[in-house]
N, C-alpha and C. Protein backbone atom coordinates (compact mmCIF):
# COMPACT_ATOMS: atom_id res chain seq x y z
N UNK A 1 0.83 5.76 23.77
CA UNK A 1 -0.45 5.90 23.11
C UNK A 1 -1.53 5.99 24.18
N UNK A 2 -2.38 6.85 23.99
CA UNK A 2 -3.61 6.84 24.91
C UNK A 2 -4.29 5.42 24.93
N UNK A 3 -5.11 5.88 26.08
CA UNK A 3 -6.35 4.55 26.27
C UNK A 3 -7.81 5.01 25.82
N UNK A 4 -7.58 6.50 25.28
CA UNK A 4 -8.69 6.88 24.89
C UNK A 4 -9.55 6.48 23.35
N UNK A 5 -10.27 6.07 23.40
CA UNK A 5 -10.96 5.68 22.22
C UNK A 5 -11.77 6.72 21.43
N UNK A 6 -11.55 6.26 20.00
CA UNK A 6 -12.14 7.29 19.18
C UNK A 6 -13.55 6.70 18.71
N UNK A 7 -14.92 7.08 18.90
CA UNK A 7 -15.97 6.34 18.49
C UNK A 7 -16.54 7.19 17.27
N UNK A 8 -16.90 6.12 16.50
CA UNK A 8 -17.15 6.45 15.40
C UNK A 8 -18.21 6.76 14.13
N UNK A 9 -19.05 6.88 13.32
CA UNK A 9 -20.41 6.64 13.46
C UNK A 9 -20.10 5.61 11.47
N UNK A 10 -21.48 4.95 11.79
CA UNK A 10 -21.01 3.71 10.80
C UNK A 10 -20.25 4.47 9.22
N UNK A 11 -21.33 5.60 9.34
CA UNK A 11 -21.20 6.44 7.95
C UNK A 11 -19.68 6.64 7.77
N UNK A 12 -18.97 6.98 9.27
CA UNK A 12 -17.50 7.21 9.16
C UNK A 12 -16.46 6.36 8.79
N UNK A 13 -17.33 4.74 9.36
CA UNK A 13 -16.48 3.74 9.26
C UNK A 13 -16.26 3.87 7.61
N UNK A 14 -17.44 3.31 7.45
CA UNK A 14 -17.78 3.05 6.00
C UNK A 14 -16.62 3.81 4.53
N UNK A 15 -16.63 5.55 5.08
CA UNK A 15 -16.09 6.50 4.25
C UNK A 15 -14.39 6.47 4.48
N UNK A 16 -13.78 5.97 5.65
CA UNK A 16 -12.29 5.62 6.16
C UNK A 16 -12.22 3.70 5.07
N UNK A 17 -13.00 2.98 5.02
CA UNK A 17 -12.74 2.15 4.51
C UNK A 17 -12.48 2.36 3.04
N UNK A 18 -13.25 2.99 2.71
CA UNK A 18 -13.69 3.35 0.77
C UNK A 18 -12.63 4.22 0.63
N UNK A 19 -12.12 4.89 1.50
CA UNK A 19 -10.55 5.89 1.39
C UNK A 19 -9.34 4.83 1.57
N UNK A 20 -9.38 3.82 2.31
CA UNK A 20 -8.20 2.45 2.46
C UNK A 20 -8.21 2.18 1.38
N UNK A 21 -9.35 1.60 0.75
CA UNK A 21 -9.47 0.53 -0.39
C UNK A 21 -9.40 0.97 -1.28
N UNK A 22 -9.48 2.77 -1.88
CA UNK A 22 -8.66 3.40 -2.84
C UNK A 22 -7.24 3.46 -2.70
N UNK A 23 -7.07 3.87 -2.11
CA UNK A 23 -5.20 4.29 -1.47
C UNK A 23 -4.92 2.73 -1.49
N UNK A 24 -5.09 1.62 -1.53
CA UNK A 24 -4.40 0.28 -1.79
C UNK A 24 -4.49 -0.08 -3.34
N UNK A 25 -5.93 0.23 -3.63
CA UNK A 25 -5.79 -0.08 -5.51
C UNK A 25 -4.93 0.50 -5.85
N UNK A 26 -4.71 1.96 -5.54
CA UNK A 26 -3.42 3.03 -6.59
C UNK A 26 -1.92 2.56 -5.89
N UNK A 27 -2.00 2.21 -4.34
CA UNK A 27 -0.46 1.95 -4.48
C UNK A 27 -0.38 0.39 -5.36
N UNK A 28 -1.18 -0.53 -5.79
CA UNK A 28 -1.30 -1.97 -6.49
C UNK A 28 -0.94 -1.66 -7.86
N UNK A 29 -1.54 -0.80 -8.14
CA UNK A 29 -1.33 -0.10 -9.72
C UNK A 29 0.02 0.24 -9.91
N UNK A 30 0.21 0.93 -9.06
CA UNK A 30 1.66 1.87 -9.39
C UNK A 30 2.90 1.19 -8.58
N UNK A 31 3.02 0.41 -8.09
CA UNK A 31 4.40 -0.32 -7.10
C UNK A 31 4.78 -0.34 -8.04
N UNK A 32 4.97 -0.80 -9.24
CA UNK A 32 6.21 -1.14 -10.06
C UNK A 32 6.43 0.07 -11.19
N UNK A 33 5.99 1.53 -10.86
CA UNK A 33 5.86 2.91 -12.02
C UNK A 33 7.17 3.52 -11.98
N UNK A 34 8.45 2.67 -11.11
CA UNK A 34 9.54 3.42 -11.30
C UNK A 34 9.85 4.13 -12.29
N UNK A 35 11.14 4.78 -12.47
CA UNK A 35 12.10 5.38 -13.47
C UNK A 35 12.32 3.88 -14.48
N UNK A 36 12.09 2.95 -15.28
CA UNK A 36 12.80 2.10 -16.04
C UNK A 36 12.68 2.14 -17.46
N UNK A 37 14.18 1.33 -17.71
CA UNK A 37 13.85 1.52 -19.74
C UNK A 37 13.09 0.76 -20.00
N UNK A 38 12.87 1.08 -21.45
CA UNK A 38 11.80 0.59 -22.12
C UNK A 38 11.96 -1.32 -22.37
N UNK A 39 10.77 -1.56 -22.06
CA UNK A 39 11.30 -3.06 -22.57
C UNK A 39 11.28 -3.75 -20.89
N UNK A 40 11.16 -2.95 -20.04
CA UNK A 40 11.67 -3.19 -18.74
C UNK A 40 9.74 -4.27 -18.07
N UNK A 41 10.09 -4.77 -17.12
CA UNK A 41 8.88 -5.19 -16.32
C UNK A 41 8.28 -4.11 -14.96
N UNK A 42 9.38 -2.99 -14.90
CA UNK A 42 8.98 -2.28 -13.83
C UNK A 42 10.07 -2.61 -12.72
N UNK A 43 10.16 -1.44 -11.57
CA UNK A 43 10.43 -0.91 -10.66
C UNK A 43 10.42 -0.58 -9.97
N UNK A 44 10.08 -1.41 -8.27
CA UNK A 44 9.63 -0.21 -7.13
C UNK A 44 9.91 1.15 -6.91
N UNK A 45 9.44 2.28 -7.19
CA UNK A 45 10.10 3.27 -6.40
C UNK A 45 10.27 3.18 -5.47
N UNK A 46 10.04 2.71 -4.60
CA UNK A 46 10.41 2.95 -3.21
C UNK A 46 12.12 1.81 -2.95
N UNK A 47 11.54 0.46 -3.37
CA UNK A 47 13.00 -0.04 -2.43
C UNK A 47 13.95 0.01 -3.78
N UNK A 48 13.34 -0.12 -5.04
CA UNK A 48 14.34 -0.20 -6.88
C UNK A 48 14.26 -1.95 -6.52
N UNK A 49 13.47 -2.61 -5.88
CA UNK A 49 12.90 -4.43 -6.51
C UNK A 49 12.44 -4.07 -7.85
N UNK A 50 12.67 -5.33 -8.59
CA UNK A 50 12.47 -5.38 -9.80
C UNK A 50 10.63 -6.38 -9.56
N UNK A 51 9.44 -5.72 -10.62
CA UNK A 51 8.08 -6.81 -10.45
C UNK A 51 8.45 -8.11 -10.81
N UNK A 52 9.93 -8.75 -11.14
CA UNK A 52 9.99 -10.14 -11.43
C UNK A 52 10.32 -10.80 -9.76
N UNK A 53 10.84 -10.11 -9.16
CA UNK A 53 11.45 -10.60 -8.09
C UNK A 53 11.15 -10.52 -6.71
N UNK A 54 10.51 -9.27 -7.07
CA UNK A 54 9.42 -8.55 -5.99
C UNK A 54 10.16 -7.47 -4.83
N UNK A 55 9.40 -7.03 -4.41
CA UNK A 55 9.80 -6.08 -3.57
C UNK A 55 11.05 -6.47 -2.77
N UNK A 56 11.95 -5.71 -2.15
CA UNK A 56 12.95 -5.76 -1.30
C UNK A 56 12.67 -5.76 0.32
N UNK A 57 13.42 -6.30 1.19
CA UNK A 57 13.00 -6.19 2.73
C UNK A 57 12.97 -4.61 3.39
N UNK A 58 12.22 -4.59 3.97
CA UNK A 58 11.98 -3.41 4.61
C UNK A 58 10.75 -2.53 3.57
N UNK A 59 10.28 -2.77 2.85
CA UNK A 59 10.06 -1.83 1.81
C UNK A 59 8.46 -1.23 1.75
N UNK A 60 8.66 -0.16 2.17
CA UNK A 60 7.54 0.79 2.71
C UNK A 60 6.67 0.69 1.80
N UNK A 61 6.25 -0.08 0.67
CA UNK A 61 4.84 0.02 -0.20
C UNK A 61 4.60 -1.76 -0.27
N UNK A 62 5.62 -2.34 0.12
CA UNK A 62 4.97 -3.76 0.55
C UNK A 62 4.37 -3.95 1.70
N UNK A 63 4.97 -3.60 2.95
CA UNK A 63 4.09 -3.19 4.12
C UNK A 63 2.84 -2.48 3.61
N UNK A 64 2.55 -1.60 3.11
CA UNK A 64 1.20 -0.89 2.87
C UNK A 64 0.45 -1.28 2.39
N UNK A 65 0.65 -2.43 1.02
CA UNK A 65 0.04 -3.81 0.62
C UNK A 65 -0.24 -4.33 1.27
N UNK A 66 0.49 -5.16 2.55
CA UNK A 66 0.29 -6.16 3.54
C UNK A 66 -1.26 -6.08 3.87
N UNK A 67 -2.03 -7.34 4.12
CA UNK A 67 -3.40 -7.39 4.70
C UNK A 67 -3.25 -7.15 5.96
N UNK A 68 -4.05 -6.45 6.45
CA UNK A 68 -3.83 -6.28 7.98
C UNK A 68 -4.44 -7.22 8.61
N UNK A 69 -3.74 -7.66 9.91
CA UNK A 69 -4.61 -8.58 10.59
C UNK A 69 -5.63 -8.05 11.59
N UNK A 70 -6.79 -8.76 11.62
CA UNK A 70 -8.12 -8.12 12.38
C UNK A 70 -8.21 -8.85 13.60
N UNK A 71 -8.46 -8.05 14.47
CA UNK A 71 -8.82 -8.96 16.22
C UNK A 71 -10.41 -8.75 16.18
């Protein structure tokens, strides 16, 4: 990875945040929109965790949930 830095102007910050904090509500909404029958609690698509039990290890839309940590 470079050492080069990308600078940014606040307006940019601002419009990259309000684009995070959409793209986290819709993956929050939808983690559990699998394929399931009716009657069901839901389904990750991504790892097939059930929303009673929760996501599975490794599972690329729980990481994307994850809070990031800030320095």
């Amino acid at each position: 990875m470079s050492n080069t830095a990308i600078r940014l102007r606040p307006d940019e910050v601002d419009k990259l945040v309000a684009a995070n904090a959409e793209a986290r509500r819709l993956l929050e909404k939808h983690q559990w929109s699998g394929l399931t029958p009716m009657e069901s609690h839901g389904v990750c698509p991504e790892c097939c965790g059930s929303s009673r039990s929760g996501h599975r290890p490794g599972c690329a839309i729980a990481a994307a949930l994850e809070e990031p940590e800030l320095s």
